[in-house]
C-alpha atoms as a PDB file:
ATOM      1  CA  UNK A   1      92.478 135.982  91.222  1.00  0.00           C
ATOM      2  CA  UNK A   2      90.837 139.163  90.618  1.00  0.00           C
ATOM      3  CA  UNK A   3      90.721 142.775  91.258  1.00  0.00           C
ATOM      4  CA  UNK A   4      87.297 142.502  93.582  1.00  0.00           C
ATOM      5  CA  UNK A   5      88.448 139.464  95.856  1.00  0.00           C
ATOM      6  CA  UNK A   6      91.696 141.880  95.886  1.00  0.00           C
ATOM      7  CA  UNK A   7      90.018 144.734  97.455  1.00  0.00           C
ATOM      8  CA  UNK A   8      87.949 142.528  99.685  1.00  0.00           C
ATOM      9  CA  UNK A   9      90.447 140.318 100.940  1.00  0.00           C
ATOM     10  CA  UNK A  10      92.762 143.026 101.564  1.00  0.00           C
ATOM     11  CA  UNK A  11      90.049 144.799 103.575  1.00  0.00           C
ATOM     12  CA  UNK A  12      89.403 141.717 105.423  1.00  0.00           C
ATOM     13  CA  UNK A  13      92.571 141.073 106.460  1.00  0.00           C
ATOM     14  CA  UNK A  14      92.936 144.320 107.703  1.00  0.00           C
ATOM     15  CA  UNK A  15      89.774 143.901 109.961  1.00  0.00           C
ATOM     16  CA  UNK A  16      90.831 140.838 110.931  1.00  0.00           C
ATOM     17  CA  UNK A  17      92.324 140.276 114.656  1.00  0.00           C
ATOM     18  CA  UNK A  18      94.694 137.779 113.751  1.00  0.00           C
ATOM     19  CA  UNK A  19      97.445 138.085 112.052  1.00  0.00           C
ATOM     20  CA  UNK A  20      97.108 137.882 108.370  1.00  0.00           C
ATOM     21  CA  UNK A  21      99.955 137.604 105.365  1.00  0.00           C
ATOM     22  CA  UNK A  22      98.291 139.223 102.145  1.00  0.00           C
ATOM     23  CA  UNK A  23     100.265 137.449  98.945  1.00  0.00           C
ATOM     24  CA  UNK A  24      99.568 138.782  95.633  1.00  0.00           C
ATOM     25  CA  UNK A  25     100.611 137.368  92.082  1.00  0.00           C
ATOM     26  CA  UNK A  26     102.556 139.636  90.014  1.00  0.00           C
ATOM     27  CA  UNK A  27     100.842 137.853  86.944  1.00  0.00           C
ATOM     28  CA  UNK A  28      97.141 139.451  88.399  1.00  0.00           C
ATOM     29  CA  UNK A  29      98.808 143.094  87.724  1.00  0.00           C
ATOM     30  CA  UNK A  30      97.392 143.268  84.119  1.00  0.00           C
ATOM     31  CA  UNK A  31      93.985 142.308  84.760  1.00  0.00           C
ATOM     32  CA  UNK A  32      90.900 144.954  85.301  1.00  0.00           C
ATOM     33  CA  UNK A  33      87.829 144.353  86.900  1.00  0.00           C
ATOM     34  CA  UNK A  34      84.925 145.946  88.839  1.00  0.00           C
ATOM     35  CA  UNK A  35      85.886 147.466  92.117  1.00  0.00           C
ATOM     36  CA  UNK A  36      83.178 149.119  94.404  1.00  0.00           C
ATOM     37  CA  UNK A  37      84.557 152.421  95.734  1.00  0.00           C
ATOM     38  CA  UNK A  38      82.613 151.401  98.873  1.00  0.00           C
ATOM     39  CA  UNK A  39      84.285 149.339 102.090  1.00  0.00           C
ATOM     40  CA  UNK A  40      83.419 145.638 101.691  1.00  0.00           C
ATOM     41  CA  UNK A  41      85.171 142.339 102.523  1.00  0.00           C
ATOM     42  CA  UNK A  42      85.814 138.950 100.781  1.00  0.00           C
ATOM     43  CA  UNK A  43      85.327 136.391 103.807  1.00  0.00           C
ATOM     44  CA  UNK A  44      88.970 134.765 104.391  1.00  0.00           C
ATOM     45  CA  UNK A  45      88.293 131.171 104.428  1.00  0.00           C
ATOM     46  CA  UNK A  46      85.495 131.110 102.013  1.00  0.00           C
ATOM     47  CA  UNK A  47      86.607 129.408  98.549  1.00  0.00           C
ATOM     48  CA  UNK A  48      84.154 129.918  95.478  1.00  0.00           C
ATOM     49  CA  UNK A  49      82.920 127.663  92.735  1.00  0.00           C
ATOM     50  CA  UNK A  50      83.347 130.141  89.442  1.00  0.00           C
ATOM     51  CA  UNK A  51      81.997 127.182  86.977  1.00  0.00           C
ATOM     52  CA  UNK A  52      79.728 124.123  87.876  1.00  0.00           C
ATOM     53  CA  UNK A  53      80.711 120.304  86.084  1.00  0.00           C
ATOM     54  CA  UNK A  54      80.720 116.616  86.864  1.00  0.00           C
ATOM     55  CA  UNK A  55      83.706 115.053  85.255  1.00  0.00           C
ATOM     56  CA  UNK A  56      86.549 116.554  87.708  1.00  0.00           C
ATOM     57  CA  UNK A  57      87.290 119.473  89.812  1.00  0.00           C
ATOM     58  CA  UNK A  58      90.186 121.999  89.091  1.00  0.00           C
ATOM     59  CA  UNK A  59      91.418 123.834  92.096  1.00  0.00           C
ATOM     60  CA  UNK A  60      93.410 126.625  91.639  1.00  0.00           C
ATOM     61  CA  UNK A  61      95.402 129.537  93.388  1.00  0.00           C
ATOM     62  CA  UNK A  62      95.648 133.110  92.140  1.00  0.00           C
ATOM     63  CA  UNK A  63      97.103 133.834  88.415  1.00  0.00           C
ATOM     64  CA  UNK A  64      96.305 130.089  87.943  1.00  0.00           C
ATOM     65  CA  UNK A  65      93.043 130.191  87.964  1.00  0.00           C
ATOM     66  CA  UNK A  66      92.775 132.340  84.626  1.00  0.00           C
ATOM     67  CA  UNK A  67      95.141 129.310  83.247  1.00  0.00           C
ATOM     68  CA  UNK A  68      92.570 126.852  84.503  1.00  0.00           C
ATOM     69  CA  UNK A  69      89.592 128.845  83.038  1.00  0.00           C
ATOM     70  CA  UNK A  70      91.486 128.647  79.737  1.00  0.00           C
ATOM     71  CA  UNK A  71      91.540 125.038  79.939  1.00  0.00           C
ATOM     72  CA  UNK A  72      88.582 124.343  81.191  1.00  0.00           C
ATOM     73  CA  UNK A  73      87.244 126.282  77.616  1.00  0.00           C
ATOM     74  CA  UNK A  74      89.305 124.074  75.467  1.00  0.00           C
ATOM     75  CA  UNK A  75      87.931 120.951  78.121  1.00  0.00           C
ATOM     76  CA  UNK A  76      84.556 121.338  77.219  1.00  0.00           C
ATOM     77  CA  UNK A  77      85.416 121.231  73.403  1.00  0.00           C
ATOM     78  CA  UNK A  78      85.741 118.011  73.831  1.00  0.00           C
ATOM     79  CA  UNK A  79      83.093 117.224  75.996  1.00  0.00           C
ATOM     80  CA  UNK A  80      84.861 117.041  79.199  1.00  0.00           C
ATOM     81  CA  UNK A  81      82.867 119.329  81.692  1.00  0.00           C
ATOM     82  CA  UNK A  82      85.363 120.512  84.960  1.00  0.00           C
ATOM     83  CA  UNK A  83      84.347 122.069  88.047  1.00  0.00           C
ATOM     84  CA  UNK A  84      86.627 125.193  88.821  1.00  0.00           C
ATOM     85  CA  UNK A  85      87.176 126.520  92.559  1.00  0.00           C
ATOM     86  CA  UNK A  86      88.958 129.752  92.976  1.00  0.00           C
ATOM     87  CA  UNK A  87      90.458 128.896  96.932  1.00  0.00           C
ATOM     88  CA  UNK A  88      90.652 132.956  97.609  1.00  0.00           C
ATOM     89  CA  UNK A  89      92.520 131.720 100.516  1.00  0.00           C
ATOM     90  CA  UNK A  90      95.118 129.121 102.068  1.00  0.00           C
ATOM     91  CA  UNK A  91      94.965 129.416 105.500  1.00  0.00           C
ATOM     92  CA  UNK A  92      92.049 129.053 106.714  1.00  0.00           C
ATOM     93  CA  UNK A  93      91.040 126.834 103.730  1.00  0.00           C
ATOM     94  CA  UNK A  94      87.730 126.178 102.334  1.00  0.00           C
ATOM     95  CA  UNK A  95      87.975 122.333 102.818  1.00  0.00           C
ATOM     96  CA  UNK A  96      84.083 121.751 102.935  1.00  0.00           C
ATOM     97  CA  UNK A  97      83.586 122.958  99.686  1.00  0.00           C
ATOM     98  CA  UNK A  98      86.505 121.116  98.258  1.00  0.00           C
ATOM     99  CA  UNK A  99      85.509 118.013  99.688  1.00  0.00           C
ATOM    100  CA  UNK A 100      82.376 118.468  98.528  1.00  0.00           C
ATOM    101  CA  UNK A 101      83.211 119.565  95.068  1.00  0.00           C
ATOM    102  CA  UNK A 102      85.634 116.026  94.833  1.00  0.00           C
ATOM    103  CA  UNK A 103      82.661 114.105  96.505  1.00  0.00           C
ATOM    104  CA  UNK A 104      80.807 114.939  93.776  1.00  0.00           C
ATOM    105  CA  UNK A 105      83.254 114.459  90.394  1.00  0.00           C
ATOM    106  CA  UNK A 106      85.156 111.944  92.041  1.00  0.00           C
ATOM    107  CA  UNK A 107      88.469 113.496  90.471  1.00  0.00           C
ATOM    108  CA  UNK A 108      90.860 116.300  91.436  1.00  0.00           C
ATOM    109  CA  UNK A 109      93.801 118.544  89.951  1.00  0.00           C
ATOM    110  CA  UNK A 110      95.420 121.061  92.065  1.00  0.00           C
ATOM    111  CA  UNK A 111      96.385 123.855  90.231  1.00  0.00           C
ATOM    112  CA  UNK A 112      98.870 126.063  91.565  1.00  0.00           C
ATOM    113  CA  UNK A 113     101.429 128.743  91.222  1.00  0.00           C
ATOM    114  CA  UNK A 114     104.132 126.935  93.524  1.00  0.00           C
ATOM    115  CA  UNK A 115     106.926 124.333  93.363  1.00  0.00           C
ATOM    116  CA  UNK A 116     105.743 120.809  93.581  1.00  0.00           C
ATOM    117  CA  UNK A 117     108.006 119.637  96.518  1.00  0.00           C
ATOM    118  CA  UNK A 118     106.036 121.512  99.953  1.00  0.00           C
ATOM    119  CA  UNK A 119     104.072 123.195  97.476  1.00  0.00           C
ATOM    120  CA  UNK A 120     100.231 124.276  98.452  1.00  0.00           C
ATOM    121  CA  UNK A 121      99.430 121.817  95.875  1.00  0.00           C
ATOM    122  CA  UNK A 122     100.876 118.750  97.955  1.00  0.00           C
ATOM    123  CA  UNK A 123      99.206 119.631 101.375  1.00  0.00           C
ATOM    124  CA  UNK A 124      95.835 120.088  99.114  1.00  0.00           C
ATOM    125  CA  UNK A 125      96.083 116.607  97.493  1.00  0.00           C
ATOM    126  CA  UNK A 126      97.223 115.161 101.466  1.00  0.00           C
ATOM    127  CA  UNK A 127      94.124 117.005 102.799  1.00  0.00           C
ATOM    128  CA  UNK A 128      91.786 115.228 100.451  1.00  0.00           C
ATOM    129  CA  UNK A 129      93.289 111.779 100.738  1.00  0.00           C
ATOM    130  CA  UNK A 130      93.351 112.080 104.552  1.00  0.00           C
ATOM    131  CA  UNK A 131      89.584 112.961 104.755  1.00  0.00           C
ATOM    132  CA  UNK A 132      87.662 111.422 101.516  1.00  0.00           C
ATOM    133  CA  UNK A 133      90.080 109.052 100.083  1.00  0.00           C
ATOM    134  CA  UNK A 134      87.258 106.677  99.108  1.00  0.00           C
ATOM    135  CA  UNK A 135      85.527 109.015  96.856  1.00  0.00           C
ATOM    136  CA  UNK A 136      88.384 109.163  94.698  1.00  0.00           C
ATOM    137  CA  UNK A 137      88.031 107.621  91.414  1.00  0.00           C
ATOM    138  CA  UNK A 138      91.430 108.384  90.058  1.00  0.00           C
ATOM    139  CA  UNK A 139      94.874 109.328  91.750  1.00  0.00           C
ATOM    140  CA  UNK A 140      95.189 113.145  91.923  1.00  0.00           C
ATOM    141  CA  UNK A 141      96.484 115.315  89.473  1.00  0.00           C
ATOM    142  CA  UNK A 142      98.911 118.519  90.271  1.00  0.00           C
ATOM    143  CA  UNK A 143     100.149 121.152  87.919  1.00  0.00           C
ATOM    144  CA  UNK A 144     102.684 123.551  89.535  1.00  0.00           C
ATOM    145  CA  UNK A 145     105.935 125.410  89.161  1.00  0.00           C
ATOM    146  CA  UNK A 146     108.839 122.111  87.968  1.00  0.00           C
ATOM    147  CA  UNK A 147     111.268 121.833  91.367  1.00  0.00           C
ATOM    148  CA  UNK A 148     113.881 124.091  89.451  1.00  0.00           C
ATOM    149  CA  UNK A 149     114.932 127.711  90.067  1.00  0.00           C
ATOM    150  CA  UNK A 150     112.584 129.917  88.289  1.00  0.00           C
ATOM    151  CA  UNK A 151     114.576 131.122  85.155  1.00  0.00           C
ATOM    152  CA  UNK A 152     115.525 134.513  83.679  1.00  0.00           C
ATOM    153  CA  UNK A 153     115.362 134.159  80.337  1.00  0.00           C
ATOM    154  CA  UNK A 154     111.679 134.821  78.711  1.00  0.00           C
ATOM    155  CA  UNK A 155     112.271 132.102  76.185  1.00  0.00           C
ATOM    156  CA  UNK A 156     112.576 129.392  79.586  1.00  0.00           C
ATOM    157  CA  UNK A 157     110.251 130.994  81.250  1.00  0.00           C
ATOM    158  CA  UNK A 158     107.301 129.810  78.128  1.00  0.00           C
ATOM    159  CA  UNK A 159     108.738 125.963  79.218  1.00  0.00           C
ATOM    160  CA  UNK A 160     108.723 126.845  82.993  1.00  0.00           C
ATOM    161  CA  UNK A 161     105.536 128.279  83.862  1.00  0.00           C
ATOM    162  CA  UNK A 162     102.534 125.829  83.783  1.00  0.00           C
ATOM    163  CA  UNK A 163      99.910 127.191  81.215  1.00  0.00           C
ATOM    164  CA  UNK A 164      96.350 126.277  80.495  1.00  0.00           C
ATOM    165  CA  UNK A 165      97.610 122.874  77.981  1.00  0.00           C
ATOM    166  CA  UNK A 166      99.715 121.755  80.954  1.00  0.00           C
ATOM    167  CA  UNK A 167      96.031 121.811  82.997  1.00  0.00           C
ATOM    168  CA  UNK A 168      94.161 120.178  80.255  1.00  0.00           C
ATOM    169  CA  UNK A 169      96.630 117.639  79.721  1.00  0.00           C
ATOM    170  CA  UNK A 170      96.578 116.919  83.780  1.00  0.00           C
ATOM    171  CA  UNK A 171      92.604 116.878  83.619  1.00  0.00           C
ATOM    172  CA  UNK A 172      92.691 114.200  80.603  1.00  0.00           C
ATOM    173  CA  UNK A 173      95.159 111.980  82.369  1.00  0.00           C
ATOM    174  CA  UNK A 174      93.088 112.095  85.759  1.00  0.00           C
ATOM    175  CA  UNK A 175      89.462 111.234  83.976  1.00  0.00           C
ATOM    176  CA  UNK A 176      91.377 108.529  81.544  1.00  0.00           C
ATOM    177  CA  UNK A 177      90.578 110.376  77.943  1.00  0.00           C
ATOM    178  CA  UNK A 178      92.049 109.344  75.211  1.00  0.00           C
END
């Protein structure tokens, strides 16, 4: 989601003894950040919590996350305070801190880049009903890509891409707010 965990995970993959399939989002391309010029590595596997909260917990992939952050700034306008994890990484997946993240909130919306049908979002949402079902409070909530070819036209592509109101209005509909 950002030009450090780029550099890091790139670097890490490279290291890495087993094979290892880099994606990148061509949505990221605009954004700047601070890049050491030194060697370093982002640990594959290891998710991060980028906000703290205690009413739900937004999980999102790549460009989504900035969508989600967005949201999450409108969220708390109305007093709704989200928990945002940035995965880094599908395979391995940080599933410990996701399950502890849900443990705590009790809610979940999946947030991802993807097509709904075999989407990352779907095995997420499976992952967490196989292994902490009962600390669900509410079914889960997924915001991701409608199961439609992606469109051409700029003026479809403002309906087809999820934005940060499409994550806000998921988050509302998971914790009941009216």
């Amino acid at each position: 989601s950002n030009p450090h965990d780029a550099k890091g995970l790139l670097i890490g993959a490279i290291k890495d003894d087993n094979p290892v399939l880099y994606i990148d989002d061509r949505w990221l391309y605009k954004f700047e950040g601070e890049v050491p010029r030194e060697m370093y590595t982002v640990p594959i596997g290891k998710a991060k919590i980028l906000k703290k909260g205690k009413d739900v917990s937004i999980v999102a992939t790549s460009y989504m996350f900035w969508e989600a952050l967005s949201a999450i700034k409108e969220l708390e306008k109305k007093g709704i305070d989200a928990e945002l994890i940035d995965l880094r990484s599908l395979k391995p997946l940080d599933d410990e801190l996701l399950f502890t993240s849900v443990k705590k909130t009790g809610r979940l919306v999946v947030v991802d880049g993807g097509w709904k049908t075999g989407g990352v979002a779907g095995e997420i949402s499976a992952l967490v009903c196989e292994n902490i079902f009962e600390y669900l409070k509410a079914p889960i909530g997924r915001v991701t890509l409608p199961d439609t070819p992606a469109p051409a036209s700029s003026v479809l592509e403002d309906v087809y891409y999820p934005k940060a109101k499409d994550i806000s209005k998921a988050v509302k509909k998971v914790i009941g707010y009216r």
